[in-house]
Every structure is written in structure tokens, then in C-alpha cells.
PDB file of N, CA and C in Angstrom:
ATOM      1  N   UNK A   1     212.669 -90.202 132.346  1.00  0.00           N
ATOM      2  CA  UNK A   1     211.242 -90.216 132.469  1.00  0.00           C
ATOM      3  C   UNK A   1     210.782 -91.593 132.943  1.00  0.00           C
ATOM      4  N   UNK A   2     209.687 -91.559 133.686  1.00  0.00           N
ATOM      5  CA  UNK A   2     209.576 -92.793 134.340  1.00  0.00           C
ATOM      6  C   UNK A   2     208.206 -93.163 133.804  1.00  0.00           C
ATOM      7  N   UNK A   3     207.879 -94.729 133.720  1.00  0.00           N
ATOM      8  CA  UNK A   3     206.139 -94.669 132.865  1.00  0.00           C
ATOM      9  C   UNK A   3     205.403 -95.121 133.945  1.00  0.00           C
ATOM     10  N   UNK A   4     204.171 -94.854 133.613  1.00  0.00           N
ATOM     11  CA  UNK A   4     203.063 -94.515 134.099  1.00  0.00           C
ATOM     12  C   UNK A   4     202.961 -95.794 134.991  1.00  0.00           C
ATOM     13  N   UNK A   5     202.351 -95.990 136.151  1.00  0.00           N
ATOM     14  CA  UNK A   5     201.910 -97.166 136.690  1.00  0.00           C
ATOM     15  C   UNK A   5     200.610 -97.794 136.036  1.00  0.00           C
ATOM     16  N   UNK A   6     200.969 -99.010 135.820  1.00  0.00           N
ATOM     17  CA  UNK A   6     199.546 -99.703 135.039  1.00  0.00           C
ATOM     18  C   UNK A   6     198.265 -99.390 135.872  1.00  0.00           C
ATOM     19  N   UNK A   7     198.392 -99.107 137.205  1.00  0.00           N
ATOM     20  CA  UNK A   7     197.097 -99.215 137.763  1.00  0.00           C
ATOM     21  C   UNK A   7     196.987 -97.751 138.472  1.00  0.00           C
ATOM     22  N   UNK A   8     196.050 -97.616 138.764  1.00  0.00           N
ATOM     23  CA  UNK A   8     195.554 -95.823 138.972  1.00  0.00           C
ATOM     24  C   UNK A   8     195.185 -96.090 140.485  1.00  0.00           C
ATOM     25  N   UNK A   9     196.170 -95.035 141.253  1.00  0.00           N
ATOM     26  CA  UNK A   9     195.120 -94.642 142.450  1.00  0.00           C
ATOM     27  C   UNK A   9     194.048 -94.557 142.840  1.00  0.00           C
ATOM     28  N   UNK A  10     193.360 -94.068 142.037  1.00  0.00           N
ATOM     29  CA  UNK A  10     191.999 -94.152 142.075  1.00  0.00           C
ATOM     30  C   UNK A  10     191.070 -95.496 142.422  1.00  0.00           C
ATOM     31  N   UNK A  11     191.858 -96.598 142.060  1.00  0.00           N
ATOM     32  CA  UNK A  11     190.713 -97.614 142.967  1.00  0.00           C
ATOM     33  C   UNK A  11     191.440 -98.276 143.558  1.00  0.00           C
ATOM     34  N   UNK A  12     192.368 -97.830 144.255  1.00  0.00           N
ATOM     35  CA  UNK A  12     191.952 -98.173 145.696  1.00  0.00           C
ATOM     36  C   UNK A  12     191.530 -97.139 146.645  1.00  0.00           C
ATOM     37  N   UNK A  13     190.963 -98.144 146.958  1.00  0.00           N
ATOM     38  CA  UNK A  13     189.616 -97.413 147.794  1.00  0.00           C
ATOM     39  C   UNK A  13     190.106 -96.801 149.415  1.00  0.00           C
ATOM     40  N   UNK A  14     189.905 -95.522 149.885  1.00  0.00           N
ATOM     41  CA  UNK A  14     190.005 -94.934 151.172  1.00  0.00           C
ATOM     42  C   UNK A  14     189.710 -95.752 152.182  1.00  0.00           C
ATOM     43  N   UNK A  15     190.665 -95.883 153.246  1.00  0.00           N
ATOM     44  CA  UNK A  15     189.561 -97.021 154.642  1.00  0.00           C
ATOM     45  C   UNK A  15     188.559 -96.421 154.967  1.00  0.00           C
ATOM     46  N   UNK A  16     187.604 -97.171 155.205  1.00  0.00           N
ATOM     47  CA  UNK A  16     186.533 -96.843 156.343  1.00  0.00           C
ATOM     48  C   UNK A  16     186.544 -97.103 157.053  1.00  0.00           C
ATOM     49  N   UNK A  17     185.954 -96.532 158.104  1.00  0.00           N
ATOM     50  CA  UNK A  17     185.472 -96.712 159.783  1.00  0.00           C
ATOM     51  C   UNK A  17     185.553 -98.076 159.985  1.00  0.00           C
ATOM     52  N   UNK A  18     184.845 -98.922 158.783  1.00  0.00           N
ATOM     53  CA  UNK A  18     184.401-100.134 159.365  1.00  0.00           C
ATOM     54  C   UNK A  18     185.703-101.167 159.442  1.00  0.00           C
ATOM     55  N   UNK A  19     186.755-100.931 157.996  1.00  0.00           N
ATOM     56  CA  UNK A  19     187.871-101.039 157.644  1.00  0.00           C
ATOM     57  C   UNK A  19     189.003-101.103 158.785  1.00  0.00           C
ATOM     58  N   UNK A  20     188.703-100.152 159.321  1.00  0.00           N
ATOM     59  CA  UNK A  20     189.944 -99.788 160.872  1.00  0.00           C
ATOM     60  C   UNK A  20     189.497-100.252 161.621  1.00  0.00           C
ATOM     61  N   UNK A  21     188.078-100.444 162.446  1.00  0.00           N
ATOM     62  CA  UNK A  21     187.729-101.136 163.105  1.00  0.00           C
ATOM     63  C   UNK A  21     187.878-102.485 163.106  1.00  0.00           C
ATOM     64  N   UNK A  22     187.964-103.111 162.114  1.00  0.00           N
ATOM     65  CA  UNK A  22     188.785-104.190 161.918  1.00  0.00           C
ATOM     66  C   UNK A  22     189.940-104.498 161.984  1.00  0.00           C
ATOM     67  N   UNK A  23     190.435-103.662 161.351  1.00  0.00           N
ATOM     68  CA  UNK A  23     192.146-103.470 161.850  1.00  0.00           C
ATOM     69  C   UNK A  23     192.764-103.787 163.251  1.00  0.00           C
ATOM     70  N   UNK A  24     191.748-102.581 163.821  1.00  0.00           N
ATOM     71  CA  UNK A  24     192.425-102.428 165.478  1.00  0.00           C
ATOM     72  C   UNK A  24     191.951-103.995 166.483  1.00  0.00           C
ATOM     73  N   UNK A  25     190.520-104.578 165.773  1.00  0.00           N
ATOM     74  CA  UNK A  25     190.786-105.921 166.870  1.00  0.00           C
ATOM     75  C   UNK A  25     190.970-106.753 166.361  1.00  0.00           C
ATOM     76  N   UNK A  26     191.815-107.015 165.005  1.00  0.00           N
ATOM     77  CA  UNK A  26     193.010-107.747 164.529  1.00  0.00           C
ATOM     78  C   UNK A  26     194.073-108.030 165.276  1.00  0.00           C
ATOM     79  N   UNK A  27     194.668-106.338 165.305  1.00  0.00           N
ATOM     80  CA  UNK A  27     195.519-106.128 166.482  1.00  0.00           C
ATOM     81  C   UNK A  27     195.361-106.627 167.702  1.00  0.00           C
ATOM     82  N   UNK A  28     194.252-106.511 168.310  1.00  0.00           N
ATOM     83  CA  UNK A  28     193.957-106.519 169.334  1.00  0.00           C
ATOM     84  C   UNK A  28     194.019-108.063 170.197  1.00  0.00           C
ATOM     85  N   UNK A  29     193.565-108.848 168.781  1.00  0.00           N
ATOM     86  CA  UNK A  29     193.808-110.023 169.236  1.00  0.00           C
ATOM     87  C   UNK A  29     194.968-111.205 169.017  1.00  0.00           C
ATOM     88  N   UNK A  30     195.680-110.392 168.222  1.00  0.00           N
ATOM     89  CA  UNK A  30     196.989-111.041 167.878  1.00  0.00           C
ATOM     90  C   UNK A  30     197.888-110.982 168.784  1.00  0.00           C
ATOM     91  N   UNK A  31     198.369-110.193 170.131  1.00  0.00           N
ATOM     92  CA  UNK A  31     199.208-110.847 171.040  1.00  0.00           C
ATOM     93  C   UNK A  31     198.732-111.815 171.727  1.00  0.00           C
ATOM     94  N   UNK A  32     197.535-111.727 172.264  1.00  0.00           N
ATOM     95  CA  UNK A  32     196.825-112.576 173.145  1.00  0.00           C
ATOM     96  C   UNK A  32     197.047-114.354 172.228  1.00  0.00           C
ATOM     97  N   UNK A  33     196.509-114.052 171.282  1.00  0.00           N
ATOM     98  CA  UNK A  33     196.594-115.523 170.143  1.00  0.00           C
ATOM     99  C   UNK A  33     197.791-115.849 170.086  1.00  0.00           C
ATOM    100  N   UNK A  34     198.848-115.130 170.384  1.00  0.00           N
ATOM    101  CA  UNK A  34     200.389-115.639 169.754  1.00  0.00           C
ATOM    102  C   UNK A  34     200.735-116.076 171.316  1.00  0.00           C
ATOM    103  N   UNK A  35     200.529-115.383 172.222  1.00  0.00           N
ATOM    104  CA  UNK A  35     201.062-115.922 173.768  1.00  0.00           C
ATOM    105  C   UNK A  35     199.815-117.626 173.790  1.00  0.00           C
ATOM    106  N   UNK A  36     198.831-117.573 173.584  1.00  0.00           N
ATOM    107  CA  UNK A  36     198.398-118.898 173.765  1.00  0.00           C
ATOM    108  C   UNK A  36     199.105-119.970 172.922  1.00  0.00           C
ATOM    109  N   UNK A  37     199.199-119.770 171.675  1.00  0.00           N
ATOM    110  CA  UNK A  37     199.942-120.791 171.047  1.00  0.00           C
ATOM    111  C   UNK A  37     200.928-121.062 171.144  1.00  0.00           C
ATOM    112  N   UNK A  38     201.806-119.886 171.622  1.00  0.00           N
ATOM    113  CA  UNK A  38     203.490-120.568 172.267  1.00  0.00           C
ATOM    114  C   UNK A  38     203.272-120.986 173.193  1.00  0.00           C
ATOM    115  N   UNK A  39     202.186-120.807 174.590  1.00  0.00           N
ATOM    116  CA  UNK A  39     202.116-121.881 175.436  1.00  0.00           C
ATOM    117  C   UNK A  39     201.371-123.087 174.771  1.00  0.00           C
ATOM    118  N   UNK A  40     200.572-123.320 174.302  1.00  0.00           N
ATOM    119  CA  UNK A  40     200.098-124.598 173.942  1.00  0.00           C
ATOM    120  C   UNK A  40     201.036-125.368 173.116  1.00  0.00           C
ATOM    121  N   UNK A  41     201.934-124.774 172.193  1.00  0.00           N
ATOM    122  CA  UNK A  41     202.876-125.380 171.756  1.00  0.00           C
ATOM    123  C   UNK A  41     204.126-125.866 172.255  1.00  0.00           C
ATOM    124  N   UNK A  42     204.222-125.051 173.349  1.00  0.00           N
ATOM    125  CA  UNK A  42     205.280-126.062 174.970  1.00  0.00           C
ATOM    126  C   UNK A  42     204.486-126.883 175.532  1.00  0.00           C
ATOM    127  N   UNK A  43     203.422-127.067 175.779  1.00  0.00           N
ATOM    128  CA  UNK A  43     202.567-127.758 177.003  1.00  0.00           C
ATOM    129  C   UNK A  43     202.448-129.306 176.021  1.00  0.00           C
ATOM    130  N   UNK A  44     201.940-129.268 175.131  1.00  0.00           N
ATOM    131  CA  UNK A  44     201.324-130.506 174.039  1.00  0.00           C
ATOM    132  C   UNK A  44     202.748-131.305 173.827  1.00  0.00           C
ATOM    133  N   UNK A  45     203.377-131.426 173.642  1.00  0.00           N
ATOM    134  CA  UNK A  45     204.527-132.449 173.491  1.00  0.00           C
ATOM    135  C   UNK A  45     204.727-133.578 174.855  1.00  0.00           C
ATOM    136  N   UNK A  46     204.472-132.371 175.846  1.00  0.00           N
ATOM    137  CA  UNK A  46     204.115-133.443 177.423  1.00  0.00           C
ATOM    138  C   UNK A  46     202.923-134.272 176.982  1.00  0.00           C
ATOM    139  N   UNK A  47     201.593-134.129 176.501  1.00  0.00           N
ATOM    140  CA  UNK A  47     200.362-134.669 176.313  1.00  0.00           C
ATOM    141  C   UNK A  47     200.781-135.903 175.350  1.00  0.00           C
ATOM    142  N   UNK A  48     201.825-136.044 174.257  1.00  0.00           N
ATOM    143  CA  UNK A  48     202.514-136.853 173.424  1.00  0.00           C
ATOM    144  C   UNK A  48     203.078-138.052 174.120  1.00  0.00           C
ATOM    145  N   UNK A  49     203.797-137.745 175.117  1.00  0.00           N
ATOM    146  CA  UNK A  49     204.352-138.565 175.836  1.00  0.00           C
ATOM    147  C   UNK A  49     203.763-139.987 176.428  1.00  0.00           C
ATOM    148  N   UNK A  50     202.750-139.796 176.824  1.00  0.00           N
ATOM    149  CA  UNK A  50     202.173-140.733 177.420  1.00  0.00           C
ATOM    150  C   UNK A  50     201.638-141.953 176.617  1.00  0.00           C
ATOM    151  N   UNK A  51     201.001-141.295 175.393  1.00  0.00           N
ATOM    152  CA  UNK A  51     200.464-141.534 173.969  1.00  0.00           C
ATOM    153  C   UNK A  51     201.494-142.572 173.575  1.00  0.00           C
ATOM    154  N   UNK A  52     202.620-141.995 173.380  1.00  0.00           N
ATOM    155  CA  UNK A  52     203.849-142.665 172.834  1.00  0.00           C
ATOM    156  C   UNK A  52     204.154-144.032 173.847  1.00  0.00           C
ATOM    157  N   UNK A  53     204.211-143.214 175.187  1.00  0.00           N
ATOM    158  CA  UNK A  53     204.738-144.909 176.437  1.00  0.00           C
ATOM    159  C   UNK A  53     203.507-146.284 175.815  1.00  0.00           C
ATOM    160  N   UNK A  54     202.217-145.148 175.587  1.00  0.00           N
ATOM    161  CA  UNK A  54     200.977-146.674 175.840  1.00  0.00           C
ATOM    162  C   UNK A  54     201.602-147.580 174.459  1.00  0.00           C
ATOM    163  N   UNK A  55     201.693-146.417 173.565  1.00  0.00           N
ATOM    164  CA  UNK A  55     201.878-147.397 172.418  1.00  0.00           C
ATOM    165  C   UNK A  55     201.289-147.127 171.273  1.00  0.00           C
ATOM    166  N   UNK A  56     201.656-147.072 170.480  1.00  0.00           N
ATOM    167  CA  UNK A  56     200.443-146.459 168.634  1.00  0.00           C
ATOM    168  C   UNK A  56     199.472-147.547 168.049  1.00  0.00           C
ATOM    169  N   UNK A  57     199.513-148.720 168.948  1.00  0.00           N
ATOM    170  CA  UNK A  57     198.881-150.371 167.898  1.00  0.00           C
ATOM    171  C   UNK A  57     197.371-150.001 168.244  1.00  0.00           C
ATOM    172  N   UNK A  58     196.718-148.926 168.887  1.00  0.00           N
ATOM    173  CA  UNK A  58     195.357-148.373 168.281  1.00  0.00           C
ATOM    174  C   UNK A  58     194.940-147.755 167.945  1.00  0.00           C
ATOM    175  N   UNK A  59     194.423-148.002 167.137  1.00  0.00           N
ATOM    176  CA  UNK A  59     193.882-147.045 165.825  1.00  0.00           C
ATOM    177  C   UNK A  59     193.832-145.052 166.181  1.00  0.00           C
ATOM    178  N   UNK A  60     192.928-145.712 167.339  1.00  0.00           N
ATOM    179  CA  UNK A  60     192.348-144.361 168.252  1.00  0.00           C
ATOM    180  C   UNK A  60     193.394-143.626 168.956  1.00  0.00           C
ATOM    181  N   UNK A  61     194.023-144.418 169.344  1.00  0.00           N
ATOM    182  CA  UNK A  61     195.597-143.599 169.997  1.00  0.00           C
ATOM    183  C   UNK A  61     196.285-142.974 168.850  1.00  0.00           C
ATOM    184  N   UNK A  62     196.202-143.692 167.717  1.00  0.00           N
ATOM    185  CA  UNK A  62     197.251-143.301 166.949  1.00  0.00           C
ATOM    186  C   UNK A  62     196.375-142.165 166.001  1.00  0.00           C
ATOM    187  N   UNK A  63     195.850-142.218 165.786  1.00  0.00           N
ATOM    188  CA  UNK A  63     194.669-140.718 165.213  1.00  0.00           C
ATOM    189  C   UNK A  63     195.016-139.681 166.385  1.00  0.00           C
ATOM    190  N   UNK A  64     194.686-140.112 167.194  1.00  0.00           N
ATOM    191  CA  UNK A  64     194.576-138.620 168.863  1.00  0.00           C
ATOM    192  C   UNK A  64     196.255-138.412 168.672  1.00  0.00           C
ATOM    193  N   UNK A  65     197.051-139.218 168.542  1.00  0.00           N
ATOM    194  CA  UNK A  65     199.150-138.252 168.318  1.00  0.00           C
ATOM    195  C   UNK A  65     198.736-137.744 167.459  1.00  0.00           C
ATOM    196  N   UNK A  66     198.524-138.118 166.095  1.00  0.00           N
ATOM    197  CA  UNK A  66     198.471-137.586 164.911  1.00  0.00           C
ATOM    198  C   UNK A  66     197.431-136.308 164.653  1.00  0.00           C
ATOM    199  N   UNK A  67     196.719-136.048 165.480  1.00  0.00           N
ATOM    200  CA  UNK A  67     196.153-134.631 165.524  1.00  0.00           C
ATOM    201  C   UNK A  67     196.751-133.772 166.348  1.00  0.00           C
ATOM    202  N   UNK A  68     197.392-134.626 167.681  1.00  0.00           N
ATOM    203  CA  UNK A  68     197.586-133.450 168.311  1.00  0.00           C
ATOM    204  C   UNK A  68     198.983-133.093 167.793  1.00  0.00           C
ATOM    205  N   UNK A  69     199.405-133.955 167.299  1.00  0.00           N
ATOM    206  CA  UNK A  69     200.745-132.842 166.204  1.00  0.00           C
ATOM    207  C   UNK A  69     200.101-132.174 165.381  1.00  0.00           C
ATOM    208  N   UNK A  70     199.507-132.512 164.600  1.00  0.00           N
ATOM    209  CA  UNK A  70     199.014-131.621 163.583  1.00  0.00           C
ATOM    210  C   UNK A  70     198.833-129.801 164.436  1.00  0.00           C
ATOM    211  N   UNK A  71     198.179-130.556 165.900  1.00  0.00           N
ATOM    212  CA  UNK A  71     197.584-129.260 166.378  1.00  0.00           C
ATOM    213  C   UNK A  71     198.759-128.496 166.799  1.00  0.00           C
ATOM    214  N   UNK A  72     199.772-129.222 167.386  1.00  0.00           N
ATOM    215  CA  UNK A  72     201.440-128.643 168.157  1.00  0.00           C
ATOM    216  C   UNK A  72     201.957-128.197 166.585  1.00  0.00           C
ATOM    217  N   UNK A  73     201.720-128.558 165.736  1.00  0.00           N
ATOM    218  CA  UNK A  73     202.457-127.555 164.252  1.00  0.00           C
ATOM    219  C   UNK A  73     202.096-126.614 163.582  1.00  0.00           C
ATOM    220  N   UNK A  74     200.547-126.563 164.347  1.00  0.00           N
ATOM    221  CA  UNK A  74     199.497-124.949 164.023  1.00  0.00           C
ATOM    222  C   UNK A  74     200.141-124.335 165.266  1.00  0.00           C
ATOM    223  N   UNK A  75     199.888-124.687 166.433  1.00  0.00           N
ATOM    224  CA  UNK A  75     200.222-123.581 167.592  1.00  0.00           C
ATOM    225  C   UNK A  75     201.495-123.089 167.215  1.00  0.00           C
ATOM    226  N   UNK A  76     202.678-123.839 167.184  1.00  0.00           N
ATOM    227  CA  UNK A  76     203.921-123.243 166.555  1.00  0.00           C
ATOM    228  C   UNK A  76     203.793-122.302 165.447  1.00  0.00           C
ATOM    229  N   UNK A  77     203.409-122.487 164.336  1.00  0.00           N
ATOM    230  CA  UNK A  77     203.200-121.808 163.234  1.00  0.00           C
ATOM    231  C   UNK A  77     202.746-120.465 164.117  1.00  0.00           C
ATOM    232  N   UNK A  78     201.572-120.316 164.660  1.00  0.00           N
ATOM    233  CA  UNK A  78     200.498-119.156 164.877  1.00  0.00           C
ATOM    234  C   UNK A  78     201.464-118.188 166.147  1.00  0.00           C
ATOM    235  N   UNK A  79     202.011-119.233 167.024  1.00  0.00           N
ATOM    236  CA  UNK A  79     202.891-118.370 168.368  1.00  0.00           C
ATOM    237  C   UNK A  79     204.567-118.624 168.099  1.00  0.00           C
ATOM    238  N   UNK A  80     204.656-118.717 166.947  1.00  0.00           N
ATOM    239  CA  UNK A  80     206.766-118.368 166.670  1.00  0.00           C
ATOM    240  C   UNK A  80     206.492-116.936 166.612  1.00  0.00           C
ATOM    241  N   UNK A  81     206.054-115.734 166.556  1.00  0.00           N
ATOM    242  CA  UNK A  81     206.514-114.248 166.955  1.00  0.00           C
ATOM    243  C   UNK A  81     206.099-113.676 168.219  1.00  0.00           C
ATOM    244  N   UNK A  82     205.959-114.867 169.581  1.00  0.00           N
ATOM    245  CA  UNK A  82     205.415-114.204 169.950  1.00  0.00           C
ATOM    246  C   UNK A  82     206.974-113.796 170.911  1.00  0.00           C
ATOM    247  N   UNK A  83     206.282-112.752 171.823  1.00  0.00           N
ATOM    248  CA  UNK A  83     207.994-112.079 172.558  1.00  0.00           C
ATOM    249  C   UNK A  83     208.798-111.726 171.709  1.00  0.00           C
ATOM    250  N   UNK A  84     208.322-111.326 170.706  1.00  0.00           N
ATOM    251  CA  UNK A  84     209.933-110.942 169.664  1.00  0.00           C
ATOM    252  C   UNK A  84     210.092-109.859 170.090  1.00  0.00           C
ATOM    253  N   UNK A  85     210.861-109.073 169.730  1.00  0.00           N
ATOM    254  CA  UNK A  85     210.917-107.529 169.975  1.00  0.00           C
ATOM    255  C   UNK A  85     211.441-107.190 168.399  1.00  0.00           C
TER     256      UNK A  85
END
């Protein structure tokens, strides 16, 4: 005999219209978002480069690497599935 599940079918709740409609341009926009961030996450390491030749001894240079990694470790994060099969 198997026991009861602590929680009841009953609430959770049926989708709605509005529910799926959400769903589908979730979908909808998740290849498009994953192909931009694997390109932006190849392209931005070139943008590093230059950053790096001038040099980090200003302040302002060295804030602008330090975001745009931050930003090259979101694009990665967001476009590593993209092309998977």
C-alpha cells in the first residue's frame, strides 16, 4: 500500500489561456536569445583585447573590462544551449 501524497491535486491549478500564452513566447523567444548570446559571447573577448593592450591603470578602463566580463559570463551562461541538439 502506498500513502497518500501530502498535497492534493486539487490545487494545482488548470493552465489558462493566459498561462500558455506565455508559455509559447517564452518559447518563442528563447532560441533567438540563446543564438544572440553565443554570438555576443564570441564577439566580446575581441572588445577585451584592446582594453587589456591600453592598459588597466584607469580607473574607467578598468570598470568598462570588468563589466564587460561580467557581461561575456551572462552571455555564456544565457547562450551555452544554444545548437544543441
Amino acid at each position: 500500500m502506498s500513502n497518500p501524497s501530502p498535497i492534493s491535486n486539487e490545487s494545482i491549478a488548470p493552465s489558462s489561456p493566459e498561462t500558455e500564452r506565455q508559455h509559447r513566447l517564452l518559447r518563442s523567444v528563447k532560441g533567438p536569445a540563446q543564438f544572440l548570446s553565443f554570438w555576443v559571447a564570441i564577439a566580446l573577448p575581441f572588445v577585451h583585447l584592446p582594453l587589456l593592450a591600453q592598459g588597466l591603470g584607469d580607473p574607467t578602463v578598468t570598470l568598462t573590462f570588468f563589466l564587460l566580463l561580467l557581461l561575456n559570463v551572462f552571455a555564456l551562461y544565457l547562450g551555452h544551449g544554444h545548437n544543441r541538439s
